[in-house]
Protein backbone atom coordinates (compact mmCIF):
# COMPACT_ATOMS: atom_id res chain seq x y z
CA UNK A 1 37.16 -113.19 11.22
CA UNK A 2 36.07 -109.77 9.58
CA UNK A 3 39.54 -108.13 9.43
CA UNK A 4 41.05 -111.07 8.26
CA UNK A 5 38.68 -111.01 5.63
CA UNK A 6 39.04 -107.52 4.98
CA UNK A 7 42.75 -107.59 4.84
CA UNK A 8 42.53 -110.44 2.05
CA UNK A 9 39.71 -107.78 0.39
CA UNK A 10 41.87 -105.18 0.52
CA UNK A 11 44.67 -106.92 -1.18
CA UNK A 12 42.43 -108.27 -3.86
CA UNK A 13 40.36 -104.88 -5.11
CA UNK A 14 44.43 -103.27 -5.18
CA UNK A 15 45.08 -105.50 -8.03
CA UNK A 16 43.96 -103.67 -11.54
CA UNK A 17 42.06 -106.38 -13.22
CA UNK A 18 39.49 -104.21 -14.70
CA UNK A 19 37.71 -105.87 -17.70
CA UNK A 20 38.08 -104.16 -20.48
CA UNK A 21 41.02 -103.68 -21.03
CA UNK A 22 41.47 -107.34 -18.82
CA UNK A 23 45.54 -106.49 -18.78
CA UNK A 24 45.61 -109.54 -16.27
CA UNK A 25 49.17 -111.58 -16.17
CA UNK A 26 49.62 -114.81 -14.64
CA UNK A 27 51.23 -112.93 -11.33
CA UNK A 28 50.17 -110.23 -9.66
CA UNK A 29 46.24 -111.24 -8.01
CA UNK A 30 47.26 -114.77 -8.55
CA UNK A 31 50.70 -114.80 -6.92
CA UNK A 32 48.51 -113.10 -4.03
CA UNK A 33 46.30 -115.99 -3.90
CA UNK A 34 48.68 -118.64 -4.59
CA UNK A 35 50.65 -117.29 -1.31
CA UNK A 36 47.53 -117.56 0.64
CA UNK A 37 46.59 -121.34 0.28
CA UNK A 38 49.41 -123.30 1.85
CA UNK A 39 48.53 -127.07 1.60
CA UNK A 40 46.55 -126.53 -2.10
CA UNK A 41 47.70 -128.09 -5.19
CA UNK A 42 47.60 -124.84 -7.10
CA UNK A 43 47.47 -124.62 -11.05
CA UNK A 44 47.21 -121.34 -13.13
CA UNK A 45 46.73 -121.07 -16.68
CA UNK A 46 46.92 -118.33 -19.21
CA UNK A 47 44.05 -118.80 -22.25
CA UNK A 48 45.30 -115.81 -24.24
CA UNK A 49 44.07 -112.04 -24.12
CA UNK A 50 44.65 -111.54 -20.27
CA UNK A 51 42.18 -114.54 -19.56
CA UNK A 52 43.90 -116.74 -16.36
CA UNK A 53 42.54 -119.36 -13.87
CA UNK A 54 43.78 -120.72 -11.22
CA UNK A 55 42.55 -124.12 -9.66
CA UNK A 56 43.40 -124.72 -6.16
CA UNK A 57 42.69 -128.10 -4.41
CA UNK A 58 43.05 -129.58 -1.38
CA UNK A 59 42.49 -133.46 -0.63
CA UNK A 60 39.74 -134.86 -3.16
CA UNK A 61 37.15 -132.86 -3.12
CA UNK A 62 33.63 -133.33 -5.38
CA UNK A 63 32.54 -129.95 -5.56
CA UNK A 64 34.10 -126.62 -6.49
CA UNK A 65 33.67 -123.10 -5.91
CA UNK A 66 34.23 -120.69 -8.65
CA UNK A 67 34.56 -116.65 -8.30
CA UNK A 68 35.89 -114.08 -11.29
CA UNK A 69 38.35 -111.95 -10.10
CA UNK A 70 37.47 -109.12 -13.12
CA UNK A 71 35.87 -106.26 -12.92
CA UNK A 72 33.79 -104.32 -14.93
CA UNK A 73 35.83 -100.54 -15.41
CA UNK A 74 35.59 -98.01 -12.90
CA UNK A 75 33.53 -94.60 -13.94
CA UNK A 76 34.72 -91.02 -13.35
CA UNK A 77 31.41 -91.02 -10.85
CA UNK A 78 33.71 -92.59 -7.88
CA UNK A 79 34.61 -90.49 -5.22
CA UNK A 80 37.87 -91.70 -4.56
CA UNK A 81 40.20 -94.41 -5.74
CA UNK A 82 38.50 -97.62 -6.70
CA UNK A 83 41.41 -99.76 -6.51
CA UNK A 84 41.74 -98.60 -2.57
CA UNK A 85 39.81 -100.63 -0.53
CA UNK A 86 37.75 -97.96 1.93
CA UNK A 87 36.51 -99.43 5.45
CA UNK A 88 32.98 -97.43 7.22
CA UNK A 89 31.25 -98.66 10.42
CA UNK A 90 29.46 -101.54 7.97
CA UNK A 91 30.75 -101.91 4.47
CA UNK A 92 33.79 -102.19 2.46
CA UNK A 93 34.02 -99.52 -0.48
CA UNK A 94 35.94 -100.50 -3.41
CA UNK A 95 35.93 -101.76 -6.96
CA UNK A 96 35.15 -105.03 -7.26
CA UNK A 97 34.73 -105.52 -3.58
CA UNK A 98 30.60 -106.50 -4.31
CA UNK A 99 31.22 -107.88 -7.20
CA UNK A 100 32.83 -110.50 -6.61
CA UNK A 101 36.44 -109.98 -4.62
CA UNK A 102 34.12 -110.04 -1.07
CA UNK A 103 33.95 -113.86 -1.81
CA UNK A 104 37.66 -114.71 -2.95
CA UNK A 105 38.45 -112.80 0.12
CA UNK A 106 35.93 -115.41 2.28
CA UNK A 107 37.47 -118.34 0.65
CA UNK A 108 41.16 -117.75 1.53
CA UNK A 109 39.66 -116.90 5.14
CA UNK A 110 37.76 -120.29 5.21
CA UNK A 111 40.23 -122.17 3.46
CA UNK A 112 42.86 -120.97 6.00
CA UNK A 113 40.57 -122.28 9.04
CA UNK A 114 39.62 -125.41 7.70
CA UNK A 115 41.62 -128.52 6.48
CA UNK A 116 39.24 -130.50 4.65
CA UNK A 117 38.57 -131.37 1.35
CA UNK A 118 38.46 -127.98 -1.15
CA UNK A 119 38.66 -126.90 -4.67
CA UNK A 120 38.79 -123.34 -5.92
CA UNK A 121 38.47 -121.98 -9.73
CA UNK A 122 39.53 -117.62 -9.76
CA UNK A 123 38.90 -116.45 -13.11
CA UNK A 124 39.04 -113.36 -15.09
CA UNK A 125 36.58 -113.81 -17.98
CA UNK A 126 32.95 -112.97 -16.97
CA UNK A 127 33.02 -109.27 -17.18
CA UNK A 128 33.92 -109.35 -20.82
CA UNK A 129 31.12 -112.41 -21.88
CA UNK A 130 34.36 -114.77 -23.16
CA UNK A 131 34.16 -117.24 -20.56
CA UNK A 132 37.21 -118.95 -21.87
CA UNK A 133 38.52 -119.81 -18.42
CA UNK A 134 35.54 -121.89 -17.77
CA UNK A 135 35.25 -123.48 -20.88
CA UNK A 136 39.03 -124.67 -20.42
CA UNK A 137 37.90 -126.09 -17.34
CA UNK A 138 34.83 -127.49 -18.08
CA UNK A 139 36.41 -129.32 -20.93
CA UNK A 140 39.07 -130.53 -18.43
CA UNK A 141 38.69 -134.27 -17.33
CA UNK A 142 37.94 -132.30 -13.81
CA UNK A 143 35.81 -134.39 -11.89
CA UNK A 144 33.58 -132.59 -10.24
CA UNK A 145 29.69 -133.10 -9.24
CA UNK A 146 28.73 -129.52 -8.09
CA UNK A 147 29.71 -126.17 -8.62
CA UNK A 148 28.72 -123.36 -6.54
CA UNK A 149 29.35 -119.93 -8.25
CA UNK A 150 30.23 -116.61 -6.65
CA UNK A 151 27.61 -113.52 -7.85
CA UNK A 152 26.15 -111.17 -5.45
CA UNK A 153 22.84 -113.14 -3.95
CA UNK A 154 22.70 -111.58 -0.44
CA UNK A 155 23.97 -114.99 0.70
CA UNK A 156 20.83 -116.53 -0.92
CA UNK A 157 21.57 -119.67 -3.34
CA UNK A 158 20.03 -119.00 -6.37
CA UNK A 159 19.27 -121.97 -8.54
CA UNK A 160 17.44 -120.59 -11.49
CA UNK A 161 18.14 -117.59 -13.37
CA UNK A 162 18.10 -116.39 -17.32
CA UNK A 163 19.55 -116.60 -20.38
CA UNK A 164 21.30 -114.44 -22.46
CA UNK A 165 21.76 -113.42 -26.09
CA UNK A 166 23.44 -110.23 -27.59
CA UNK A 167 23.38 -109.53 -31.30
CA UNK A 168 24.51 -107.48 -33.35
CA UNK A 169 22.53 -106.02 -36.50
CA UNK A 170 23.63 -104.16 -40.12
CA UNK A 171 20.55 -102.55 -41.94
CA UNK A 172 21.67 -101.42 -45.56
CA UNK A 173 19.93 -98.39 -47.55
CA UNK A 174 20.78 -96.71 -50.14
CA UNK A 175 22.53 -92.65 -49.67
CA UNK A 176 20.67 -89.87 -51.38
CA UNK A 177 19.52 -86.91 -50.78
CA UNK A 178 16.93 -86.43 -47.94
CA UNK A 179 14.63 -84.16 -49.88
CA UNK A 180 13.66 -87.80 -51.95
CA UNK A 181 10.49 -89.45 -51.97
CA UNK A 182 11.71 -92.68 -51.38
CA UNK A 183 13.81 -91.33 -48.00
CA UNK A 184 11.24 -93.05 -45.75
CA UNK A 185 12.29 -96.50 -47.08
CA UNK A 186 15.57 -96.45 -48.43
CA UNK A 187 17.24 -94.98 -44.97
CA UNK A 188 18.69 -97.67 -43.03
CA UNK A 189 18.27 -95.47 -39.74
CA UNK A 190 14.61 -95.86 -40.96
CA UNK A 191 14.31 -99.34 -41.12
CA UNK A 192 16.43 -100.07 -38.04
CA UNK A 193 13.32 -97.75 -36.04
CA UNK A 194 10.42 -100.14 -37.94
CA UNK A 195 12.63 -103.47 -37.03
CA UNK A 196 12.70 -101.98 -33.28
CA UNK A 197 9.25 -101.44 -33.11
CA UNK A 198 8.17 -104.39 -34.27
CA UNK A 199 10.50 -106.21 -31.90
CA UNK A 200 9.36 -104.13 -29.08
CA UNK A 201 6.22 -105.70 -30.26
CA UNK A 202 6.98 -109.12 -29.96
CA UNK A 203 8.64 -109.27 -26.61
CA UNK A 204 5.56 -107.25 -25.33
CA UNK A 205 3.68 -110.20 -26.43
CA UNK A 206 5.82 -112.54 -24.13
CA UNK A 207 4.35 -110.83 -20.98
CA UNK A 208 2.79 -113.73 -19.60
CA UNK A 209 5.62 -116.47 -20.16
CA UNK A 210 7.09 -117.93 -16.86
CA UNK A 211 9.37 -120.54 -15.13
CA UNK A 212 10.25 -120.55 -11.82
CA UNK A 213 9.54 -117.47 -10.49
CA UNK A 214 10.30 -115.18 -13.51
CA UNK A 215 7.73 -113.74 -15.78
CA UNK A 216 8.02 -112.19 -19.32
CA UNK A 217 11.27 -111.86 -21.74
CA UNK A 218 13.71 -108.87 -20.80
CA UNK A 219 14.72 -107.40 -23.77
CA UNK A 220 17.65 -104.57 -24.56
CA UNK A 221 18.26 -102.12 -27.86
CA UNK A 222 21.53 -100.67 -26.29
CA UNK A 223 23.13 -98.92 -29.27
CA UNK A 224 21.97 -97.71 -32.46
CA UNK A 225 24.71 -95.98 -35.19
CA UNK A 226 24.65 -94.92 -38.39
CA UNK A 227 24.13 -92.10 -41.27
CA UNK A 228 25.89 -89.36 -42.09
CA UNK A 229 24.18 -85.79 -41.41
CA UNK A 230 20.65 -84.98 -40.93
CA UNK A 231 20.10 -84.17 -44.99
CA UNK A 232 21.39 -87.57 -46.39
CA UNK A 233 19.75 -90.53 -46.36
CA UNK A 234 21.44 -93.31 -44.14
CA UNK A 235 23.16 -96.07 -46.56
CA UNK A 236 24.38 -97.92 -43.21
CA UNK A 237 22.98 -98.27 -39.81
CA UNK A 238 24.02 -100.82 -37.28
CA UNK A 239 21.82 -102.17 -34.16
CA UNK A 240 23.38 -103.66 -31.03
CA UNK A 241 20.63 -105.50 -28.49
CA UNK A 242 20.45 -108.59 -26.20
CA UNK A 243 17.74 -110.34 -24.51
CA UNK A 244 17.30 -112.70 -21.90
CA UNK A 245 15.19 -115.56 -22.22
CA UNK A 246 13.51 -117.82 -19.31
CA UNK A 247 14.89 -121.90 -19.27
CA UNK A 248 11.82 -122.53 -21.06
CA UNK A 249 12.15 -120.29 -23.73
CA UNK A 250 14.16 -121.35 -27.31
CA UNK A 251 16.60 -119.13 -28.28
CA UNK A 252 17.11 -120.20 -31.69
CA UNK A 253 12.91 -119.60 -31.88
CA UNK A 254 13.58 -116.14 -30.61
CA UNK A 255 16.24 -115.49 -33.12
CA UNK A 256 14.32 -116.69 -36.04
CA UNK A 257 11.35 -114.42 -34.98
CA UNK A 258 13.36 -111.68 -34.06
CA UNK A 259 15.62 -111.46 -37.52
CA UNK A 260 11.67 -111.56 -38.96
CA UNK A 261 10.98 -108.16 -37.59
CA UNK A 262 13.20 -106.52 -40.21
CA UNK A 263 11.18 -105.82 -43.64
CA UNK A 264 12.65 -108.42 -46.08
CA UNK A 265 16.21 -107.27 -47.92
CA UNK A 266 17.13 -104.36 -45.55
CA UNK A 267 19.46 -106.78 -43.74
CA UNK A 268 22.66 -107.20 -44.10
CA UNK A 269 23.86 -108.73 -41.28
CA UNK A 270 22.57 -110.86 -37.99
CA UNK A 271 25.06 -111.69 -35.84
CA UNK A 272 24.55 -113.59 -32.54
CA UNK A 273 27.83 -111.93 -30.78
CA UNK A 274 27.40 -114.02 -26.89
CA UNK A 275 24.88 -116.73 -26.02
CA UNK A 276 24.77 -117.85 -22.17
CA UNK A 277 22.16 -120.51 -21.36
CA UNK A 278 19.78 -120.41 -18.27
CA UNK A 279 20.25 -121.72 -15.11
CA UNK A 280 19.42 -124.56 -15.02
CA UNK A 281 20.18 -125.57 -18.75
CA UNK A 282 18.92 -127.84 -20.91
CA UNK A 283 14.88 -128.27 -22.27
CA UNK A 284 11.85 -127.14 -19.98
CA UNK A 285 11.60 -130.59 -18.26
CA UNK A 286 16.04 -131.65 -17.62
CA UNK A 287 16.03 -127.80 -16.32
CA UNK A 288 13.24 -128.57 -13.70
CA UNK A 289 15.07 -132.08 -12.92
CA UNK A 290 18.62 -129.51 -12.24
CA UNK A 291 16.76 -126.85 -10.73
CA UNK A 292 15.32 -129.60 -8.01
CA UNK A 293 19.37 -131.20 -8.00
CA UNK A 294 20.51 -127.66 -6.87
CA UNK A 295 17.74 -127.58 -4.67
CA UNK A 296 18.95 -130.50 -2.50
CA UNK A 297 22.27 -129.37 -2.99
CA UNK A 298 21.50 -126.10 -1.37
CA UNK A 299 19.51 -127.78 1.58
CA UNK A 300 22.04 -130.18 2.69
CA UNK A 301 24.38 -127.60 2.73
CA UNK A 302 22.27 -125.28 5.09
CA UNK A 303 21.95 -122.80 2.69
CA UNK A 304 18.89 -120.36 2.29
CA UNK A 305 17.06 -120.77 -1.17
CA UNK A 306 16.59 -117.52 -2.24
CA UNK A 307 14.40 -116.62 -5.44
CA UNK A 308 15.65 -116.74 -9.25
CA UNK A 309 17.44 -113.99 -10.75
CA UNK A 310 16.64 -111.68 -14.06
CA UNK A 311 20.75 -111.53 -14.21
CA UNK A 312 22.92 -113.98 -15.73
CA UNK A 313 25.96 -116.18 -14.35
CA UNK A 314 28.57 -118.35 -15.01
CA UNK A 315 26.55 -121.04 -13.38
CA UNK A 316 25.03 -121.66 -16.37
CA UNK A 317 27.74 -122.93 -18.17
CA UNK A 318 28.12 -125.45 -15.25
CA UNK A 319 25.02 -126.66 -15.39
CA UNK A 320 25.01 -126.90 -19.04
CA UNK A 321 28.51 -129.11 -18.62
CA UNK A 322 26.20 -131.64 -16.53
CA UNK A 323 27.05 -130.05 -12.93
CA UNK A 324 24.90 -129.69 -10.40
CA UNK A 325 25.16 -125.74 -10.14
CA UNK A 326 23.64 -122.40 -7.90
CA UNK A 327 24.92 -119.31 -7.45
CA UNK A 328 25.83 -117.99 -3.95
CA UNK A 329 27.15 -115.07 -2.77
CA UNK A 330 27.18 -111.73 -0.64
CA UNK A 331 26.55 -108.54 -1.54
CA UNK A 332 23.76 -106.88 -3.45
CA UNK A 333 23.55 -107.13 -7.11
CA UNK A 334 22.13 -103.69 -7.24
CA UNK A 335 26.11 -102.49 -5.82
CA UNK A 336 27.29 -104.23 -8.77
CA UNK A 337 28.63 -102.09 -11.63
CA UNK A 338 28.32 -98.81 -9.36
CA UNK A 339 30.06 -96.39 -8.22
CA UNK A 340 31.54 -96.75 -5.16
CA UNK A 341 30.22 -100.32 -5.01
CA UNK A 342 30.12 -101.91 -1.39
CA UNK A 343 29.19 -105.17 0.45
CA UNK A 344 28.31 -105.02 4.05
CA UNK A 345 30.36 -106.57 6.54
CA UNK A 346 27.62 -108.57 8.06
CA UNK A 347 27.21 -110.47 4.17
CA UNK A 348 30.88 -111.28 4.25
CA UNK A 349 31.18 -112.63 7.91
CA UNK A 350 27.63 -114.70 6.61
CA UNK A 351 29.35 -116.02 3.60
CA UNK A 352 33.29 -116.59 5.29
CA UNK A 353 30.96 -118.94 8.07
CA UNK A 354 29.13 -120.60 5.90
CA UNK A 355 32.11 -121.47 3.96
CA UNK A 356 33.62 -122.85 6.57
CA UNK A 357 30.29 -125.05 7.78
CA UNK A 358 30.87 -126.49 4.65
CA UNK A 359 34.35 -126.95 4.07
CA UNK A 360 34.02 -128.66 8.10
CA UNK A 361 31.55 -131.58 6.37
């Protein structure tokens, strides 16, 4: 089962469909794919800007397995070509290979040992936070009851992890000259620095907040531009940030307090630029009903319930849509986004078999 795995792996991570720039076409991965599911009903679809899906089924199935096919772009830090699959004694090197192209590869295995019922969504969205692909599909008369979503869970299912919410801020000031008393104030690098304390400030004070197994509010200033040269006060700065709340915090609450952190007319723009919900979705007390849903899900599948996740999914979006969702996968989310990114062997030939348990029911 492992080279046949790792001959579908190898295919996959040759395909460019790094995102940005997400120059993805409806051929190319997808013809791949399409060639390997004899017997599946397969459907692609272009949603503009090098977003494509393809939904494969087989028989009438209930549940469906979804996997992105992006990745994020390689860095000069690899050691040798990304887009070549590289084979040790226990891992396969190459982009995209952990996340998430290990588990495409394990569904065309399993789907190619197995004959009953089966539905599979590939999409290229999730690197670039435009899920466009799964909105298409969730707004689909689909009929599905379960999803189970490909991330890198050390073939764990996952059924709770965070939100997320990136904004982007515009502080105004006025430009002068820096030798000017009123420098401290009207400098909109200046009064970016006092909003970002004070918001440092108030996710500090979520510390102690917690649903199912995660503590606290994680909480990202990730870029920070503006001014002109050290002697002239800054007429423009811009701030660019995201958090990620727990399912029981309210987003809309955190926006409201964290647009008050900014002194009063130095704004001149808040802009929510991505919103993802938690897994589960939905208020504190529906999420705990989903999060127990996914919970039986995961048992009468066999699966191991692993513990929730500060990272966020697709699975979400699922579970906001009504589905019974968890995320499942192999690899190591620390491989993710590296250099050189792997997944062991043993995680693939774990995930392939218990694909195939499944796909057997």
């Amino acid at each position: 089962m492992l080279n046949t795995i790792l001959h579908h792996l190898e295919s996959l991570v040759s395909f460019d469909t790094r995102n940005p720039p997400r120059l993805i076409g409806t051929g190319g991965i997808f013809d791949y794919i399409r060639a390997q599911l004899p017997g599946f009903r397969c459907t692609v679809t272009d949603h503009g800007d090098g977003a494509v899906s393809l939904l494969a089924v087989r028989g009438s199935p209930r549940r469906v397995f979804n996997v992105h096919l992006d990745t994020v772009p390689s860095s000069d830090a690899w050691s040798a070509d990304p887009l070549k699959l590289r084979v040790t004694a226990d891992r396969a090197i190459g982009l995209g290979a952990c996340d998430i192209k290990g588990a495409a590869a394990g569904l065309i295995a399993a789907a190619n040992v197995t004959t009953g019922d089966a539905a599979f969504l590939f999409s290229s969205d999730e690197e670039a936070n435009d899920p466009r692909c799964i909105a298409a599909f969730l707004g689909s008369d689909h009929g599905f009851a379960d999803a189970i979503i490909a991330e890198p869970t050390r073939c764990e299912a996952v059924l709770t992890h965070r939100g997320i919410s990136s904004v982007l801020l515009k502080f105004k000031g006025e430009a002068g000259h820096a030798s000017s008393a009123n420098a401290l104030h009207a400098s909109a690098l200046h009064q970016a620095m006092r909003w970002g304390n004070r918001a440092l400030d108030l996710v500090e004070a979520e510390a102690a907040a917690q649903f199912g197994g995660l503590q606290g509010l994680r909480f990202n200033i990730g870029k920070v531009e503006g001014g002109i040269k050290a002697n002239v006060i800054a007429p423009s700065a811009e701030v660019r940030f995201n958090f990620r709340p727990l399912p029981s915090h309210d987003i809309d609450v955190l926006h409201t307090r964290l647009g008050a952190c900014a002194a009063v007319g130095v704004l001149d723009r808040y802009e929510e630029t991505f919103r993802g919900p938690s897994l589960p979705a939905g208020d504190v007390a529906y999420a705990e009903q989903r999060r127990q849903a996914a919970q039986a899900l995961a048992e009468s599948l066999g699966l191991t319930v692993g513990n929730a996740v500060d990272f966020w999914t697709e699975a979400a979006l699922f579970s906001q849509a009504g589905l019974t969702a968890l995320v499942y996968g192999p690899g190591d989310i620390a491989q993710a986004h590296a250099a050189d990114e792997f997944v062991l062997h043993d995680q693939l030939v774990h995930y392939t078999a218990s694909i195939v348990r499944i796909l057997g029911n």
